[in-house]
Structures are given as C-alpha cells and as structure tokens.
Protein backbone atom coordinates (compact mmCIF):
# COMPACT_ATOMS: atom_id res chain seq x y z
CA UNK A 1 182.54 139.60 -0.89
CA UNK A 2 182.09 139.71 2.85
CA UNK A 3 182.58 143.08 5.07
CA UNK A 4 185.13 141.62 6.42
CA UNK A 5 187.06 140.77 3.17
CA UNK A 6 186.28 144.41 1.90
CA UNK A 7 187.72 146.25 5.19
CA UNK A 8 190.61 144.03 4.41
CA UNK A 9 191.36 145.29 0.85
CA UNK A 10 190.04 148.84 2.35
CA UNK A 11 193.06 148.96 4.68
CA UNK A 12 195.68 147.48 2.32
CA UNK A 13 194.74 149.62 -0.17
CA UNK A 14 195.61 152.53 1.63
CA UNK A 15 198.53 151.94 3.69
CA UNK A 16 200.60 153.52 0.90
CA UNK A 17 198.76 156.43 0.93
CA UNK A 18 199.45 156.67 4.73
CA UNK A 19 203.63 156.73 4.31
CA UNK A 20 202.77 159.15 1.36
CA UNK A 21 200.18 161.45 3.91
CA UNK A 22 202.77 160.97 6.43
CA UNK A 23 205.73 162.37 3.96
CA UNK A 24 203.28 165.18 2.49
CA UNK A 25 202.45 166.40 6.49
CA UNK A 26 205.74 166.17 7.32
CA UNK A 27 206.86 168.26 3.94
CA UNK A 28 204.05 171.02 5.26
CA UNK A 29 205.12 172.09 8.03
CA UNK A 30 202.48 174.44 9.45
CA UNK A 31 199.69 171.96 7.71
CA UNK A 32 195.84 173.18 8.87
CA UNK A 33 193.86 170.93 10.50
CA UNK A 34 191.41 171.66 7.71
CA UNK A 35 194.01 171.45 5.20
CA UNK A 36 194.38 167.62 5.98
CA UNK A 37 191.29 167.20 5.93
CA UNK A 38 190.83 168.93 2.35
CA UNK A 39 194.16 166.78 1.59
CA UNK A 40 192.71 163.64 3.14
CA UNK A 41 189.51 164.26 0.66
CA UNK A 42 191.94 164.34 -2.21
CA UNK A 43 193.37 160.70 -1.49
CA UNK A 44 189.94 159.47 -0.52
CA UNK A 45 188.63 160.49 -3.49
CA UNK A 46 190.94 159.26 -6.09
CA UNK A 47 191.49 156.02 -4.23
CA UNK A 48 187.68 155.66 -4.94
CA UNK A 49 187.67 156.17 -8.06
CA UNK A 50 190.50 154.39 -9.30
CA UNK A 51 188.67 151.19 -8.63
CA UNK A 52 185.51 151.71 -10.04
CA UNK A 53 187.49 153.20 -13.49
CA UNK A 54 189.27 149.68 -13.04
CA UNK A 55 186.03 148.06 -13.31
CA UNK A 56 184.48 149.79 -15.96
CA UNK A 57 187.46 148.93 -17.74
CA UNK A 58 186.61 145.35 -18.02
CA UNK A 59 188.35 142.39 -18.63
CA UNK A 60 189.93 143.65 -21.72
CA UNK A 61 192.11 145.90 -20.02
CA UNK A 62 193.41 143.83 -17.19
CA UNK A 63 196.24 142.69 -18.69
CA UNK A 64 197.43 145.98 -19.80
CA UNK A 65 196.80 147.66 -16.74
CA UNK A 66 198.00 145.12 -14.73
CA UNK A 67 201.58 145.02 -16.91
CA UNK A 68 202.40 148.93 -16.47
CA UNK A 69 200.91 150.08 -12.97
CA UNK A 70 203.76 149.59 -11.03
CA UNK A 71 205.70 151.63 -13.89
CA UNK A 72 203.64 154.67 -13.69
CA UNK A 73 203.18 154.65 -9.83
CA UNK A 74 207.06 154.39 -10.24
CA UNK A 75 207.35 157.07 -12.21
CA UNK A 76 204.64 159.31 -10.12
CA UNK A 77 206.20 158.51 -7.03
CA UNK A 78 209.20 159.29 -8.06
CA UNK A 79 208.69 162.64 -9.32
CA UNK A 80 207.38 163.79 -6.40
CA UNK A 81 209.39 162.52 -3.89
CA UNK A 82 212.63 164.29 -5.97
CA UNK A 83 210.85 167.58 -6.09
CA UNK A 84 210.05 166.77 -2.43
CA UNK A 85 214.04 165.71 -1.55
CA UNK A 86 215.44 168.88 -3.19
CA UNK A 87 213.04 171.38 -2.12
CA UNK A 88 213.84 170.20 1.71
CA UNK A 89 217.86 169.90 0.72
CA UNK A 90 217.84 173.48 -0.99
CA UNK A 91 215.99 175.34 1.66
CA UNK A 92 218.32 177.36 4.44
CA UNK A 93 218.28 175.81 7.86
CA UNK A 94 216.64 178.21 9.84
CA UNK A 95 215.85 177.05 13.94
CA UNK A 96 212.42 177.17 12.57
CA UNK A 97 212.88 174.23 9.67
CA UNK A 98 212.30 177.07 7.70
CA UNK A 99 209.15 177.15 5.01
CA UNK A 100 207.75 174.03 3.17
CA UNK A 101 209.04 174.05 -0.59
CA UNK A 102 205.47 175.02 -2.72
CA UNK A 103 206.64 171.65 -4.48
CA UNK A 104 205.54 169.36 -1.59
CA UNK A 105 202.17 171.90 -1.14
CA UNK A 106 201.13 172.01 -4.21
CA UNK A 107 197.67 170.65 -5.54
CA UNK A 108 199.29 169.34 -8.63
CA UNK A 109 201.83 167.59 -6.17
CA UNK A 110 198.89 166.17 -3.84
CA UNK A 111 197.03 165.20 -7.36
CA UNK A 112 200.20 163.03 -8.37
CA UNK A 113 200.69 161.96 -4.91
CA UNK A 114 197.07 160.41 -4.76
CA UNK A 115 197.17 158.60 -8.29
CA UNK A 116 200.41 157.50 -8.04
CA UNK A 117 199.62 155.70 -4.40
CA UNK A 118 195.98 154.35 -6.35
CA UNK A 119 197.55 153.08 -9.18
CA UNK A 120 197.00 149.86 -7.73
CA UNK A 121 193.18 150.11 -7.03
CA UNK A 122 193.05 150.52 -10.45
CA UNK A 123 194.30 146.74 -11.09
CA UNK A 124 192.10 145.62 -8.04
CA UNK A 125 189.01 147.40 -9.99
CA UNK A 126 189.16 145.40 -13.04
CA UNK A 127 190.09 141.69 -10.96
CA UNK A 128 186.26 143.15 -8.82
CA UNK A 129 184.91 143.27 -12.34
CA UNK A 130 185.24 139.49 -12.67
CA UNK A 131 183.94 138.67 -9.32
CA UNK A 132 180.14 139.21 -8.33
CA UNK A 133 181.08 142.19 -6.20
CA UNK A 134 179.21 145.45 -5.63
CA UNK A 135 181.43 147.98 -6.68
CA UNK A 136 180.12 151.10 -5.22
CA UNK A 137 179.83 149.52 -1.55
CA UNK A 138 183.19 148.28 -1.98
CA UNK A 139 185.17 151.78 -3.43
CA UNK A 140 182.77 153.85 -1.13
CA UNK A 141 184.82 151.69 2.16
CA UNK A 142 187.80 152.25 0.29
CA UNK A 143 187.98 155.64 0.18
CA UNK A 144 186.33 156.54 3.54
CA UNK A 145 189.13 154.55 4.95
CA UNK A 146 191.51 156.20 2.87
CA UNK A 147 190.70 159.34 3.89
CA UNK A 148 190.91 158.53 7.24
CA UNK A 149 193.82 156.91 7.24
CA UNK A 150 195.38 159.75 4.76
CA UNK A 151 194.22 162.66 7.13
CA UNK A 152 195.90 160.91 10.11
CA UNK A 153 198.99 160.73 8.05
CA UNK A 154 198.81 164.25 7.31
CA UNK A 155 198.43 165.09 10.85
CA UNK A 156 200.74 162.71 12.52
CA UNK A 157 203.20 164.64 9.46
CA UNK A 158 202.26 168.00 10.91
CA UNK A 159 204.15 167.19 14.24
CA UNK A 160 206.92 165.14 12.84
CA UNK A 161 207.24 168.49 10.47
CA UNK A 162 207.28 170.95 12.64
CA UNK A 163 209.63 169.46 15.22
CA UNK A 164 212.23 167.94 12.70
CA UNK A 165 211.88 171.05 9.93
CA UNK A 166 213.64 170.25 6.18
CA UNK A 167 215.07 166.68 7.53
CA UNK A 168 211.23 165.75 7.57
CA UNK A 169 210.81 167.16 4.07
CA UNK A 170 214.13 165.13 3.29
CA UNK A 171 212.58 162.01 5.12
CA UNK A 172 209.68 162.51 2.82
CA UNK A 173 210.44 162.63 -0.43
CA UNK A 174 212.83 159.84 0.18
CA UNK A 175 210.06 157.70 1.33
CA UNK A 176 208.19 158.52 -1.55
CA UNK A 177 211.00 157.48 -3.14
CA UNK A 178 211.31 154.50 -1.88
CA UNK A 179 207.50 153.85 -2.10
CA UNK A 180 207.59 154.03 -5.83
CA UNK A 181 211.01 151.82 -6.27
CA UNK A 182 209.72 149.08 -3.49
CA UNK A 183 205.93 148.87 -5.84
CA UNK A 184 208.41 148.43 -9.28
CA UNK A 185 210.83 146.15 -7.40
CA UNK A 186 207.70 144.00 -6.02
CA UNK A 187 205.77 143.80 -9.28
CA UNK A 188 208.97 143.09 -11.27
CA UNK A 189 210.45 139.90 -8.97
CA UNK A 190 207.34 139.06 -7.06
C-alpha cells in the first residue's frame, strides 16, 4: 500500500471522530488545552487499535464483523449523543451556558465515543489482513492522524462551547446522533 493510499484511509478514517471531537468540545465547555490533548490520545488510541484487532481477527471474522458494525456504532453513538442531548436540554440557561453535563465529560462517555466512531477500522483491519500490508505502519498513521484531527475537534469545540453554552451541548449530541443513524442508514441501503 503506498503512503499515499494509507494517508488516504488515515484521514477517512477519522473524519467521524472529528464531528464526534467537535460535539464532545463543544459539550465541555471550559475543555483544557491538555484535556484535548489527553481526549485526543483517547481517540488516537482506540482508532489504532481497532484495526490491528481487525487484523488479527482474520478472515474468519470478516463477515461477521463486517454484518453488525454499523449496528453497534449505531447503538454507541446513539447512547451518547442522548445522554449528551438531555444533559444540554435539562441544564438551566444561565448567560454563562451554564456547566457541561458529567455525561458528555465523562471517561466512560469519551471511551464509547472513541469505539463507537472506530467501529469501522475494525472492518478495514480484517479487509488489511488479506492484502500484503504492514499493519503497524499503517494503524500507527491512523491514529497519529486521529489524534490530531480529534484534538482539533476538541478545541475548535471549546470555542463553539463556550460562546453558544447548552445549544452546543444540544448541537452535539444530536450530531452524534445523527453520526450513528447516517453509518446504519449507509451500511443498510448502500
């Protein structure tokens, strides 16, 4: 595979995780620099991983994986982006925006966030098993660009966040939301 065709996947693997890093800053509010960072990790991390589990998988689970991703990223997705939706709809509107809801901080929630936006990768790691591809060089680019483009998400969040308050929240777990119906909807009529 040539470093061009791996920056490729790189990028397209993680533009979900971007509109999920964007929804997840925006949720924070008052997000660290370092805590994006620390968040970005998270999503670099897993997005890593997931191909390289993919991989060792083999052959034998590609069809399997490949038939329910898109129901558990669904499902993942889903959850969070509801916990994220009513945590920004219950909260008081203070001129502040008020506080982030500990549902769209949490580590469990950032955990959920990150698997459910790598379910893919995990498909993509068993289809690299059947190719002649190195592996690590291939999920080492993914997840350096993931985390890149995850902790930019996070930041760009931040300001959206703290200008815009619990609509941003709102905005956020809707788009997770939508992020998990739009990956069913494309793997069922695609």
């Amino acid at each position: 595979m040539s470093a061009l065709a791996i920056l490729v996947l790189a990028l397209s693997m993680s533009m979900d995780t971007f509109a999920a890093a964007l929804g997840r800053g925006a949720a924070a509010g008052g997000l660290r620099v370092e805590e994006a960072v620390c968040d970005g990790a998270v999503f670099g991390i897993v997005q890593a991983l997931m191909p390289v589990v993919g991989w060792m998988a083999g052959t034998l689970a590609a069809d399997y994986v490949v038939s329910i991703d898109h129901w558990i990223a669904f499902v993942l997705l889903g959850l969070v982006g509801g916990r994220m939706l009513l945590g920004g709809l219950e909260r008081s509107g203070l001129e502040d925006g008020g506080t982030p809801s500990p549902a769209s901080r949490s580590r469990w929630s950032l955990l959920l966030v990150a698997v459910g936006t790598s379910i893919d990768a995990l498909a993509v790691g068993v289809s690299l098993g059947l190719l002649a591809s190195d592996i690590w060089v291939i999920a080492g680019t993914i997840g350096a660009t993931t985390f890149l483009i995850a902790t930019s998400g996070l930041l760009a969040g931040r300001f959206l966040g703290r200008n815009l308050g619990r609509i941003a929240e709102v905005a956020g777990g809707l788009g997770l939301i939508a992020l998990g119906c739009f990956t069913l909807f494309q793997h069922l009529f695609a």
